[in-house]
N, C-alpha and C. Protein backbone atom coordinates (compact mmCIF):
# COMPACT_ATOMS: atom_id res chain seq x y z
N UNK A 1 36.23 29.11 9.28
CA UNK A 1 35.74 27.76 9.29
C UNK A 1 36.82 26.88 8.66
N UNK A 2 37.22 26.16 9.26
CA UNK A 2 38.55 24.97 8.87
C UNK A 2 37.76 24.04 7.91
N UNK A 3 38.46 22.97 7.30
CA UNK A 3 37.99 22.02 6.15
C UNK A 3 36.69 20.98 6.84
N UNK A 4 37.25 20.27 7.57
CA UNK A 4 36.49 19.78 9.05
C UNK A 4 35.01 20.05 9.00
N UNK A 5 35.17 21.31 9.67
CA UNK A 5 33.43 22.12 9.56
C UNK A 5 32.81 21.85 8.36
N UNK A 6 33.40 22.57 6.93
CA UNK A 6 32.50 22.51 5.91
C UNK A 6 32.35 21.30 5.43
N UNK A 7 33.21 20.03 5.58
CA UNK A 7 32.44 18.87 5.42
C UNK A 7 31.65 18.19 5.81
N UNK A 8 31.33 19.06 7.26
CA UNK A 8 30.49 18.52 8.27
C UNK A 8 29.23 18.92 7.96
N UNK A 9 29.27 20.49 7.60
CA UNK A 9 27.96 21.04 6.99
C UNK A 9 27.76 20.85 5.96
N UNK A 10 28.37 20.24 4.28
CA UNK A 10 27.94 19.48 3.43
C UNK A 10 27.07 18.08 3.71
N UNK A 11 28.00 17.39 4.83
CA UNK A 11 27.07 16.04 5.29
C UNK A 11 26.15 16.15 5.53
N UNK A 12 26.06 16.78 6.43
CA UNK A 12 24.57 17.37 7.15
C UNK A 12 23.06 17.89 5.64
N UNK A 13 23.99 18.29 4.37
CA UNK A 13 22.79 18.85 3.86
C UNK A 13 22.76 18.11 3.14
N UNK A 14 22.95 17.06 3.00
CA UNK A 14 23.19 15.75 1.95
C UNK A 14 22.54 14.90 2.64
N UNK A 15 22.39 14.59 4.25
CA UNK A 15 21.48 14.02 4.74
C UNK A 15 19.90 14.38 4.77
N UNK A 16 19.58 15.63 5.02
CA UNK A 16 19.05 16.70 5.02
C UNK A 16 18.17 16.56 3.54
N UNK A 17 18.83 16.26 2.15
CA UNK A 17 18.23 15.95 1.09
C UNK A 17 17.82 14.72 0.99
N UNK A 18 18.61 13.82 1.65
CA UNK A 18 18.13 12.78 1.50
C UNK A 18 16.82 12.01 2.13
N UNK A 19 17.36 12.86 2.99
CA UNK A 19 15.32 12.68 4.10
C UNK A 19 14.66 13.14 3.43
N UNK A 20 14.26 14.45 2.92
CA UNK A 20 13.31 14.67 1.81
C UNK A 20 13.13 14.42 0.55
N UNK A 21 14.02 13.17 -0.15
CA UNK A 21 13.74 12.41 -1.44
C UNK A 21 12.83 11.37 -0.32
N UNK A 22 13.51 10.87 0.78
CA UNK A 22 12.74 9.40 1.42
C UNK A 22 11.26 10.06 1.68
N UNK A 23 11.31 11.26 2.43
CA UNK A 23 10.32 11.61 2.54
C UNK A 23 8.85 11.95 1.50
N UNK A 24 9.34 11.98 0.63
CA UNK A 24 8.51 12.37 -0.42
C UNK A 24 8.28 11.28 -1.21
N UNK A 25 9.02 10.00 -1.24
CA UNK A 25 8.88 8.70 -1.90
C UNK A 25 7.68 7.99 -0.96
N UNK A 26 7.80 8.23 0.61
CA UNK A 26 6.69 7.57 1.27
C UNK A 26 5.26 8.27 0.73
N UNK A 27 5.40 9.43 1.53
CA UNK A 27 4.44 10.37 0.34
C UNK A 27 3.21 10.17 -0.95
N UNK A 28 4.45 9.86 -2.06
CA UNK A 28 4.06 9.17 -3.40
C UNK A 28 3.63 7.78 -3.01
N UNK A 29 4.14 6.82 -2.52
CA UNK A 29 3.68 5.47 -2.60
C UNK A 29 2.20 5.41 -1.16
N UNK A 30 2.04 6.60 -0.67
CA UNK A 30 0.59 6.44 0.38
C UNK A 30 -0.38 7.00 -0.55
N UNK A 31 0.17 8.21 -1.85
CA UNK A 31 -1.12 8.71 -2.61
C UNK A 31 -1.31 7.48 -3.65
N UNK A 32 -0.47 7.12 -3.78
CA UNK A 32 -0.55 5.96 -4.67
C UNK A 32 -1.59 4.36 -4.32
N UNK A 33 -0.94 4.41 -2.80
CA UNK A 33 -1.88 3.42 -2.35
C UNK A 33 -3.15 3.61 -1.49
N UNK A 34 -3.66 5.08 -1.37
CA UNK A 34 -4.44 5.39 -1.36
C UNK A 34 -5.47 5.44 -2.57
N UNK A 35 -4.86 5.72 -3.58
CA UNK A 35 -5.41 5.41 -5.19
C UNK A 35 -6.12 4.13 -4.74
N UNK A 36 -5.25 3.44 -4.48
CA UNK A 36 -5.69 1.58 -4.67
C UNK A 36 -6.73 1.79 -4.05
N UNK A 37 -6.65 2.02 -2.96
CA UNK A 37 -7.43 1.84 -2.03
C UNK A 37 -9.20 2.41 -1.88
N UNK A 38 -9.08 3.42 -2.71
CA UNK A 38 -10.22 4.14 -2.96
C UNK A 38 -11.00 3.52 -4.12
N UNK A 39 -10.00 2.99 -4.94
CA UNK A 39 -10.64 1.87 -6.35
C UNK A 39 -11.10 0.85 -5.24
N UNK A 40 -10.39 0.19 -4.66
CA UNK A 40 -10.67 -0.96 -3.54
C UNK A 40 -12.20 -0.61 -2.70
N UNK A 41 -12.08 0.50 -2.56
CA UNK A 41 -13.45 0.88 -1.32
C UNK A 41 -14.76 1.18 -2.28
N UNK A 42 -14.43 1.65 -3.46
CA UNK A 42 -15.57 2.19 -4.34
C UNK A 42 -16.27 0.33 -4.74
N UNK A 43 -15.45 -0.83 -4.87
CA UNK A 43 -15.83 -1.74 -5.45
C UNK A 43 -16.90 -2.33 -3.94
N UNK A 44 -16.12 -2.41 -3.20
CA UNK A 44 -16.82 -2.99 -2.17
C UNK A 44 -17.83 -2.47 -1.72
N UNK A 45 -18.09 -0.82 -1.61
CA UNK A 45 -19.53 0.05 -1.44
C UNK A 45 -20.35 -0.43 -2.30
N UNK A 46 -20.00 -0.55 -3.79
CA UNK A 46 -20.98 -0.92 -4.92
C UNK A 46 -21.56 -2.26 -4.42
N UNK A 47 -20.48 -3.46 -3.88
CA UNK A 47 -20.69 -4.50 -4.23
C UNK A 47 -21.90 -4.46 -3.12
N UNK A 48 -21.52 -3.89 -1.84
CA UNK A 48 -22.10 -4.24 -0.28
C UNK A 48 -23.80 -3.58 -1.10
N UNK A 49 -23.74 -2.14 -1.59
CA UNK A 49 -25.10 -2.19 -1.99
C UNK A 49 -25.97 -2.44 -2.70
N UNK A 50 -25.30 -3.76 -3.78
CA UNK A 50 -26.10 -4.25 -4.81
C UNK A 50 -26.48 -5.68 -4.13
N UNK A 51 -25.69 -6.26 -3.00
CA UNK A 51 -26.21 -7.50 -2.08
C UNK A 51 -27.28 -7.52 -1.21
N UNK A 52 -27.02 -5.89 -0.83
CA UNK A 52 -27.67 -5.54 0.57
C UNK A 52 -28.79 -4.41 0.98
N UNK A 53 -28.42 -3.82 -0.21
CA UNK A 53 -29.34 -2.80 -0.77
C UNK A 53 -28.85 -1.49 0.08
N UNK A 54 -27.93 -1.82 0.97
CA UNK A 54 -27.84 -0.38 2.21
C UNK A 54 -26.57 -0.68 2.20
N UNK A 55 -25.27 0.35 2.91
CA UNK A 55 -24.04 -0.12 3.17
C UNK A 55 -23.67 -0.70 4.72
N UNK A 56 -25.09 -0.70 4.95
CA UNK A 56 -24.85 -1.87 6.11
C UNK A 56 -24.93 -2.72 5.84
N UNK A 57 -24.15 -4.16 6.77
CA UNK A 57 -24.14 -5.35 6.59
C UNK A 57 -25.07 -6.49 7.81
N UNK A 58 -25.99 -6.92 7.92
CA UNK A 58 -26.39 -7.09 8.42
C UNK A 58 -25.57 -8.11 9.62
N UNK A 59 -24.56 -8.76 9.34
CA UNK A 59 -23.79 -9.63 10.77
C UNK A 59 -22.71 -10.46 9.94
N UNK A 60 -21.88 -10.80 10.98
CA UNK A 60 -20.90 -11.66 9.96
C UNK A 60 -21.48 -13.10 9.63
N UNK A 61 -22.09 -13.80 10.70
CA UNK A 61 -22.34 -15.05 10.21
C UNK A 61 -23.09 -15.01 8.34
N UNK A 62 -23.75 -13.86 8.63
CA UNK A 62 -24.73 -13.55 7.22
C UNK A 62 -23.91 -13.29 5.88
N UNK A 63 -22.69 -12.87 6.22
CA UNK A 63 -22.49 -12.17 5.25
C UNK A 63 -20.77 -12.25 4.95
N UNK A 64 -20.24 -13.07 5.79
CA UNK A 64 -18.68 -13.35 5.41
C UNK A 64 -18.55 -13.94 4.01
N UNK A 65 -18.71 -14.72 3.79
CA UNK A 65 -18.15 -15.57 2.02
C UNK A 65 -18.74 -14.37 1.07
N UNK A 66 -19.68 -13.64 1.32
CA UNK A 66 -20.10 -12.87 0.40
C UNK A 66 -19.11 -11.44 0.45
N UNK A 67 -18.59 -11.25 1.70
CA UNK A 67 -17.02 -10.14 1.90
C UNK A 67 -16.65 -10.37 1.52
N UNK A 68 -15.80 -11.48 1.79
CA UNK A 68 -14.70 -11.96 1.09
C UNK A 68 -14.52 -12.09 -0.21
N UNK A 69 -15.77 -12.13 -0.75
CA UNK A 69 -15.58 -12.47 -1.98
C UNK A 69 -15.35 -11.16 -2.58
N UNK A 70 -15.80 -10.21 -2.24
CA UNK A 70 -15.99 -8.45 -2.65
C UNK A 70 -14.94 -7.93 -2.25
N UNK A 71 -14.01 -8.50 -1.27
CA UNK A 71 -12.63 -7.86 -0.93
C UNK A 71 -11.69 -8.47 -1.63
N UNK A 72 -12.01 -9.76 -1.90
CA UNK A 72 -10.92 -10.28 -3.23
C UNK A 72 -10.78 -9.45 -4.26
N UNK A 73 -11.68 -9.44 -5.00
CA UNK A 73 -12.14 -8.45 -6.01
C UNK A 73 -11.41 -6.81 -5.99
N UNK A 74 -11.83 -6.41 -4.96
CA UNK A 74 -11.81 -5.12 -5.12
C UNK A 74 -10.27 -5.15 -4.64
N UNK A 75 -9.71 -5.59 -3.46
CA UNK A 75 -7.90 -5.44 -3.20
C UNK A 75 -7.45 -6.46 -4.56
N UNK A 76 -7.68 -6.68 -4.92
CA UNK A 76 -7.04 -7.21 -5.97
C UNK A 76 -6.96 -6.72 -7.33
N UNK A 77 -7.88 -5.36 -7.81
CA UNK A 77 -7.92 -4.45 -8.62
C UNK A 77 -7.59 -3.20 -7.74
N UNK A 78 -7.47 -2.75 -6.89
CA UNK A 78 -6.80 -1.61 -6.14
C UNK A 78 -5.58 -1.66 -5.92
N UNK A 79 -5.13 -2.81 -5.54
CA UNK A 79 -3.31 -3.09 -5.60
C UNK A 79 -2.67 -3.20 -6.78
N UNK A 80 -3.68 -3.53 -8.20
CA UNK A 80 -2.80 -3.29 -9.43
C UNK A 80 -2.97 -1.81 -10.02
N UNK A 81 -4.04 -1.38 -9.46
CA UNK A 81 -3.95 0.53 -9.91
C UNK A 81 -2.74 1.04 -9.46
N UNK A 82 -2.41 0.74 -7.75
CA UNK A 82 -1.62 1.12 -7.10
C UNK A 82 -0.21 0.54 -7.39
N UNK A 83 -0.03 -0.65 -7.78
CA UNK A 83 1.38 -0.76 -9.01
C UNK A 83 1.85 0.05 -9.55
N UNK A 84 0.85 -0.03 -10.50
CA UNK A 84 0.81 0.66 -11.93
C UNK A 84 1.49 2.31 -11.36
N UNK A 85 0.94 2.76 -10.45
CA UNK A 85 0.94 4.07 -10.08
C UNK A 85 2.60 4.38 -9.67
N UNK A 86 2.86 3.27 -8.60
CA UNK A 86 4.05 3.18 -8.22
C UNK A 86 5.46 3.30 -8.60
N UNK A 87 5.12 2.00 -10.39
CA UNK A 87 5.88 2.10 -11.04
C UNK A 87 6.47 3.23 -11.44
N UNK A 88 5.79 4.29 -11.79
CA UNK A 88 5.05 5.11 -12.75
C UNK A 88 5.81 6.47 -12.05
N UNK A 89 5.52 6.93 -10.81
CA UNK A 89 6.25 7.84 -10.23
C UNK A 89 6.98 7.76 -8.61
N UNK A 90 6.68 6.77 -8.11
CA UNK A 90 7.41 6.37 -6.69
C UNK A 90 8.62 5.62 -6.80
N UNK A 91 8.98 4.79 -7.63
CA UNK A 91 10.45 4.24 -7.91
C UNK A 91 10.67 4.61 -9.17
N UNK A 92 10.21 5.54 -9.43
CA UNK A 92 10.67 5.63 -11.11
C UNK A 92 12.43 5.90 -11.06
N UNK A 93 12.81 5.04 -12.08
CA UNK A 93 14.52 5.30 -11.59
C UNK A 93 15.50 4.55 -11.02
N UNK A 94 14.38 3.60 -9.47
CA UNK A 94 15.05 3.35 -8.44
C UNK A 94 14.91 2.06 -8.29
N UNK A 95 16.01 1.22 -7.84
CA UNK A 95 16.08 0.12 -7.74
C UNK A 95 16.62 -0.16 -8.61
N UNK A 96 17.02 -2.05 -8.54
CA UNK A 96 17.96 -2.38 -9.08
C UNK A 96 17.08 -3.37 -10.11
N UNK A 97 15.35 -3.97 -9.42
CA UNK A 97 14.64 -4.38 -10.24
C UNK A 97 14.00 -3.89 -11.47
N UNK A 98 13.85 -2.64 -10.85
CA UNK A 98 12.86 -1.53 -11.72
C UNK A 98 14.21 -1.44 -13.14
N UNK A 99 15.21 -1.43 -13.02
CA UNK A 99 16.11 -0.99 -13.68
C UNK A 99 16.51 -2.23 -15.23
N UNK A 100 16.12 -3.41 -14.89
CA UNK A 100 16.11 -4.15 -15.37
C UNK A 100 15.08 -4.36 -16.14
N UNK A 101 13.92 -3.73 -16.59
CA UNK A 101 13.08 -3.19 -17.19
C UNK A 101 11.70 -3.92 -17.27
N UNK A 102 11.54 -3.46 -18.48
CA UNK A 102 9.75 -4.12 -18.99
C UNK A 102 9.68 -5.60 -18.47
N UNK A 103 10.50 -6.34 -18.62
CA UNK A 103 10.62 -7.82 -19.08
C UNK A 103 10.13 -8.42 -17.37
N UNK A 104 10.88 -7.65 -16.21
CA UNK A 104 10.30 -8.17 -15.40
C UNK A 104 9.06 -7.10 -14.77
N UNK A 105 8.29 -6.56 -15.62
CA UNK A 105 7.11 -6.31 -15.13
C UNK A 105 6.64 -6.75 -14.61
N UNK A 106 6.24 -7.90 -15.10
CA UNK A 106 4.83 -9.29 -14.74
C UNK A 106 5.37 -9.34 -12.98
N UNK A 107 6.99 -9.68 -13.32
CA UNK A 107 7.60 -10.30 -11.83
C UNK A 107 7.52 -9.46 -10.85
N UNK A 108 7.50 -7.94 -10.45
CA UNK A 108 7.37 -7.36 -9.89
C UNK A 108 5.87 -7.02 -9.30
N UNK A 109 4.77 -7.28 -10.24
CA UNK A 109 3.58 -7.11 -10.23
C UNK A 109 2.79 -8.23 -9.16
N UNK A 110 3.68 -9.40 -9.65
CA UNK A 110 3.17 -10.83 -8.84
C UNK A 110 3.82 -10.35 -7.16
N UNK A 111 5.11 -10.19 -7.05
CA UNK A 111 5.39 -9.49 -6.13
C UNK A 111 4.79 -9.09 -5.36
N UNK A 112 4.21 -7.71 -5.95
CA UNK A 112 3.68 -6.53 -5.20
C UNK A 112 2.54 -6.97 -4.59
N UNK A 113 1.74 -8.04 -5.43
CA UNK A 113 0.48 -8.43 -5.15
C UNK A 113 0.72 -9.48 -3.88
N UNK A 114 2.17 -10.19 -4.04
CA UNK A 114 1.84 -11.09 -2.73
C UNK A 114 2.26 -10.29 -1.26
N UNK A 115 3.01 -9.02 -1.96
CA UNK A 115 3.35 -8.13 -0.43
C UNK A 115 1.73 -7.39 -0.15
N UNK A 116 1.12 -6.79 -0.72
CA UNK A 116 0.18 -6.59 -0.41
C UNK A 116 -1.00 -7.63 0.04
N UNK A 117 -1.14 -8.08 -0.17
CA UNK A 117 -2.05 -9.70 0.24
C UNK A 117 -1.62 -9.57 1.98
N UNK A 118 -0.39 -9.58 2.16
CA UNK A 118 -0.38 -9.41 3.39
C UNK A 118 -1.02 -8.33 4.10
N UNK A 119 -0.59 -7.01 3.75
CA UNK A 119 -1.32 -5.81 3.98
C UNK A 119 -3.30 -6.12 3.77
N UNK A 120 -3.31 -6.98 2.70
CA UNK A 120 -4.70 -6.99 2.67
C UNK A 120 -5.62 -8.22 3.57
N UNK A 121 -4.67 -9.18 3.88
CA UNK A 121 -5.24 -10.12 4.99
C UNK A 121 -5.38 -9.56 6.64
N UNK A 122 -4.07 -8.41 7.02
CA UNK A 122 -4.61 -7.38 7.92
C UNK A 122 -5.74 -6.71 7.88
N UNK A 123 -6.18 -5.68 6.86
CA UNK A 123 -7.42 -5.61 6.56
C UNK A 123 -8.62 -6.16 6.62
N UNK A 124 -8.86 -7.26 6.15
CA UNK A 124 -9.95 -8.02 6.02
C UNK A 124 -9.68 -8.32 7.82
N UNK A 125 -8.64 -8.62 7.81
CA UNK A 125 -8.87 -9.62 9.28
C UNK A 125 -9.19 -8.23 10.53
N UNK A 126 -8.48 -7.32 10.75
CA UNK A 126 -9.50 -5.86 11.19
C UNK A 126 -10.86 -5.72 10.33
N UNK A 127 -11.44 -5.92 9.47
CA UNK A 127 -12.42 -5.41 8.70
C UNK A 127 -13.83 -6.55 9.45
N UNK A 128 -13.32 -7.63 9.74
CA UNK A 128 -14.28 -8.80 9.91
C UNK A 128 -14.06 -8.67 11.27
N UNK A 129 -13.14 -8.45 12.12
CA UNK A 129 -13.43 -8.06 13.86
C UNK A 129 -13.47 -7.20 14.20
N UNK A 130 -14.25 -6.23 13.06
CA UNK A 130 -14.95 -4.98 13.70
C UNK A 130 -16.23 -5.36 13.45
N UNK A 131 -16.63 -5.80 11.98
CA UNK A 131 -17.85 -6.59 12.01
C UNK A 131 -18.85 -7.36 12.96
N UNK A 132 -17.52 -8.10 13.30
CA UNK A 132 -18.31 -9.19 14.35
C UNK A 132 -18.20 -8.73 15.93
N UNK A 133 -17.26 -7.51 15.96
CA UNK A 133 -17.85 -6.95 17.46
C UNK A 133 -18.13 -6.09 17.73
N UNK A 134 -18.41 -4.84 17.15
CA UNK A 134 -19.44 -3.74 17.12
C UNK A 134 -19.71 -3.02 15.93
N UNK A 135 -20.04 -4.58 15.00
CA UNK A 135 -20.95 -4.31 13.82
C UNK A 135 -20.46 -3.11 12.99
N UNK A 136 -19.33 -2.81 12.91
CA UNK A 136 -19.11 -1.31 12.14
C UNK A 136 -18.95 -2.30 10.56
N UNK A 137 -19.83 -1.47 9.60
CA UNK A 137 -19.50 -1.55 7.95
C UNK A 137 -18.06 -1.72 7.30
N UNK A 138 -18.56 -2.85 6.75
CA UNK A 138 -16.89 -3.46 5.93
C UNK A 138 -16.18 -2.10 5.87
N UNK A 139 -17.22 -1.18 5.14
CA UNK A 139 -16.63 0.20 4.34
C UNK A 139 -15.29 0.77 5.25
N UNK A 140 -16.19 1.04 6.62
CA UNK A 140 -15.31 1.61 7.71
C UNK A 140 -14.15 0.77 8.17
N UNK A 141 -14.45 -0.37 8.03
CA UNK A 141 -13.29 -1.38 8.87
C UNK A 141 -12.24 -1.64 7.86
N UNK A 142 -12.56 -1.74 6.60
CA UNK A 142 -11.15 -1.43 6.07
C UNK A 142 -10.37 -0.51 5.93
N UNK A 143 -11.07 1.05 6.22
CA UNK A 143 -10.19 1.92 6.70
C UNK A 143 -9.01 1.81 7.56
N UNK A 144 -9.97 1.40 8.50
CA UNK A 144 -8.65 1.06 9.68
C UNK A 144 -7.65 0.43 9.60
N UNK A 145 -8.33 -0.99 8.98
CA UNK A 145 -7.07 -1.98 8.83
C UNK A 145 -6.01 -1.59 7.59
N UNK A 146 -6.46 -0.68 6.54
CA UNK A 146 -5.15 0.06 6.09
C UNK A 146 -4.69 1.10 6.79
N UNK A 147 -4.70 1.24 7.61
CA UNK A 147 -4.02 2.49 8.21
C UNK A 147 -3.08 1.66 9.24
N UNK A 148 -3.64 0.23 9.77
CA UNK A 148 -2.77 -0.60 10.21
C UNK A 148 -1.69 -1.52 9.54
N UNK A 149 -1.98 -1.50 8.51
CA UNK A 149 -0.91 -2.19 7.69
C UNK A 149 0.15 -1.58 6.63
N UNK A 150 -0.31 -0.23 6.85
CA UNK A 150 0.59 0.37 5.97
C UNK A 150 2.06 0.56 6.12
N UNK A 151 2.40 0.41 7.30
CA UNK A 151 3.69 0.87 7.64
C UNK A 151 4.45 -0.52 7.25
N UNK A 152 3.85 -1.78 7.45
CA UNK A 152 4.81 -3.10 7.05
C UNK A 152 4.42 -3.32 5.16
N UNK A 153 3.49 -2.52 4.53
CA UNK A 153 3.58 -3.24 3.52
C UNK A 153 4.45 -2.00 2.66
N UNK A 154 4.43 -0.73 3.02
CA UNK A 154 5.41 0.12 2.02
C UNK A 154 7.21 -0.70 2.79
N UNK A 155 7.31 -1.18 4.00
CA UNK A 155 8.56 -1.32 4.11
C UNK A 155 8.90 -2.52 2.83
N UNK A 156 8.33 -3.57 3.18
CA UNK A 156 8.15 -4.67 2.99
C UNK A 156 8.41 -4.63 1.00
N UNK A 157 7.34 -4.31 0.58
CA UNK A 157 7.33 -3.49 -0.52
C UNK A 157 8.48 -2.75 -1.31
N UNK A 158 9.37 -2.02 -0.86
CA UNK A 158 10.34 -0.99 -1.00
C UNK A 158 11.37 -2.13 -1.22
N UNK A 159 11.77 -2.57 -0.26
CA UNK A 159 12.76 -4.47 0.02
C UNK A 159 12.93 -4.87 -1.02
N UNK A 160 11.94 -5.84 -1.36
CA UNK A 160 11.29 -6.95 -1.93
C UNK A 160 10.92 -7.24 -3.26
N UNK A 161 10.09 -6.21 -3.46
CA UNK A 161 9.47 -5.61 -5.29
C UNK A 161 11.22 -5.16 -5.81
N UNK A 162 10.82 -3.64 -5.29
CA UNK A 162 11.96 -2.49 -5.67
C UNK A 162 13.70 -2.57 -5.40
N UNK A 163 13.77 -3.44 -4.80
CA UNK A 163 14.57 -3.58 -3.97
C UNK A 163 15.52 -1.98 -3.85
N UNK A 164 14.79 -1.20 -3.12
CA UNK A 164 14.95 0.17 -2.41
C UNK A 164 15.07 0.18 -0.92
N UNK A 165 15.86 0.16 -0.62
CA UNK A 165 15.67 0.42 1.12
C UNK A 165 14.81 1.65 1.71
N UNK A 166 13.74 1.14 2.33
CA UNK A 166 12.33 1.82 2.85
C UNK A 166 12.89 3.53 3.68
N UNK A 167 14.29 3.28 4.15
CA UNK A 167 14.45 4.74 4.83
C UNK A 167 15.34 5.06 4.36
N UNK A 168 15.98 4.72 3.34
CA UNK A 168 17.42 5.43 2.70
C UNK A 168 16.93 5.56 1.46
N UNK A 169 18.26 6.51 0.78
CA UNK A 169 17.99 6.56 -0.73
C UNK A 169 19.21 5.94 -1.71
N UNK A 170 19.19 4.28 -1.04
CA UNK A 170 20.15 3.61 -1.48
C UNK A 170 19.22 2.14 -1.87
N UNK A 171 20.24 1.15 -2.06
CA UNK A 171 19.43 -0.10 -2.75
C UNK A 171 19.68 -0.86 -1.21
N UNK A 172 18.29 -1.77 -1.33
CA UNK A 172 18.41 -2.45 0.01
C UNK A 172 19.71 -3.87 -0.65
């Protein structure tokens, strides 16, 4: 094997590692925002059955300002679990914000919350036109709509907050 080759097969396993740090950072930041998200769903089950008495909702005209108000709430304490979490073991290390420390906590936090807001106005906005066209439970419809928004708010997220580039293991 000439010099050539074995630098070729070092590259290769250096890429090779590096897909599985990226890989395992997406990983961490879906259990993470799955965290949120389950704080997020537990608030809104509670809330839907202390309004409604059942976790059905009886129609949207009936019952929108009273969602909304329970999805504020609850994505808005599920996205700071899911911070917190983030901080904690998904960029731990990484970035050039994170690195700059405690001081911009707050700033990263406000951040995270306005990248998610997006992720969470997908949600609600799947969550309320499943509502209003074949009646499926907030509960269920925000499932979906995180499973639809996830892919722009970890990119988005990774950018922006962390400033980590979403598929490398370099700084965006």
């Amino acid at each position: 094997m000439d010099r050539s080759d074995a630098s070729h097969g070092e590259s290769r396993g250096a890429d090779r590692l590096e897909t599985g740090r990226v890989a395992f950072r997406l990983v961490r930041f879906a259990v993470a925002s799955g965290i949120g998200f389950l704080i997020a769903e537990a608030i809104i089950v509670l809330g839907v059955v202390a309004f409604y008495h059942t976790v059905t909702v009886p129609g949207l005209s009936d019952s929108s300002p009273t969602i909304l108000e329970l999805d504020a709430l609850a994505f808005g304490t599920g996205v700071t679990f899911a911070f917190s979490i983030n901080e904690a073991v998904t960029v731990k290390g990484l970035g050039e914000e994170r690195r700059k420390g405690r001081s911009n906590w707050l700033l990263r936090l406000c951040k995270y919350q306005l990248v998610s807001l997006l992720g969470n106005v997908v949600i609600v906005g799947v969550q309320l036109a499943l509502l209003g066209t074949v009646s499926l439970s907030p509960v269920f419809g925000s499932v979906v709509g995180a499973v639809v928004s996830y892919p722009v708010t970890y990119a988005v997220s990774m950018r922006f907050v962390w400033r980590v580039h979403p598929l490398r293991d370099e700084q965006a």
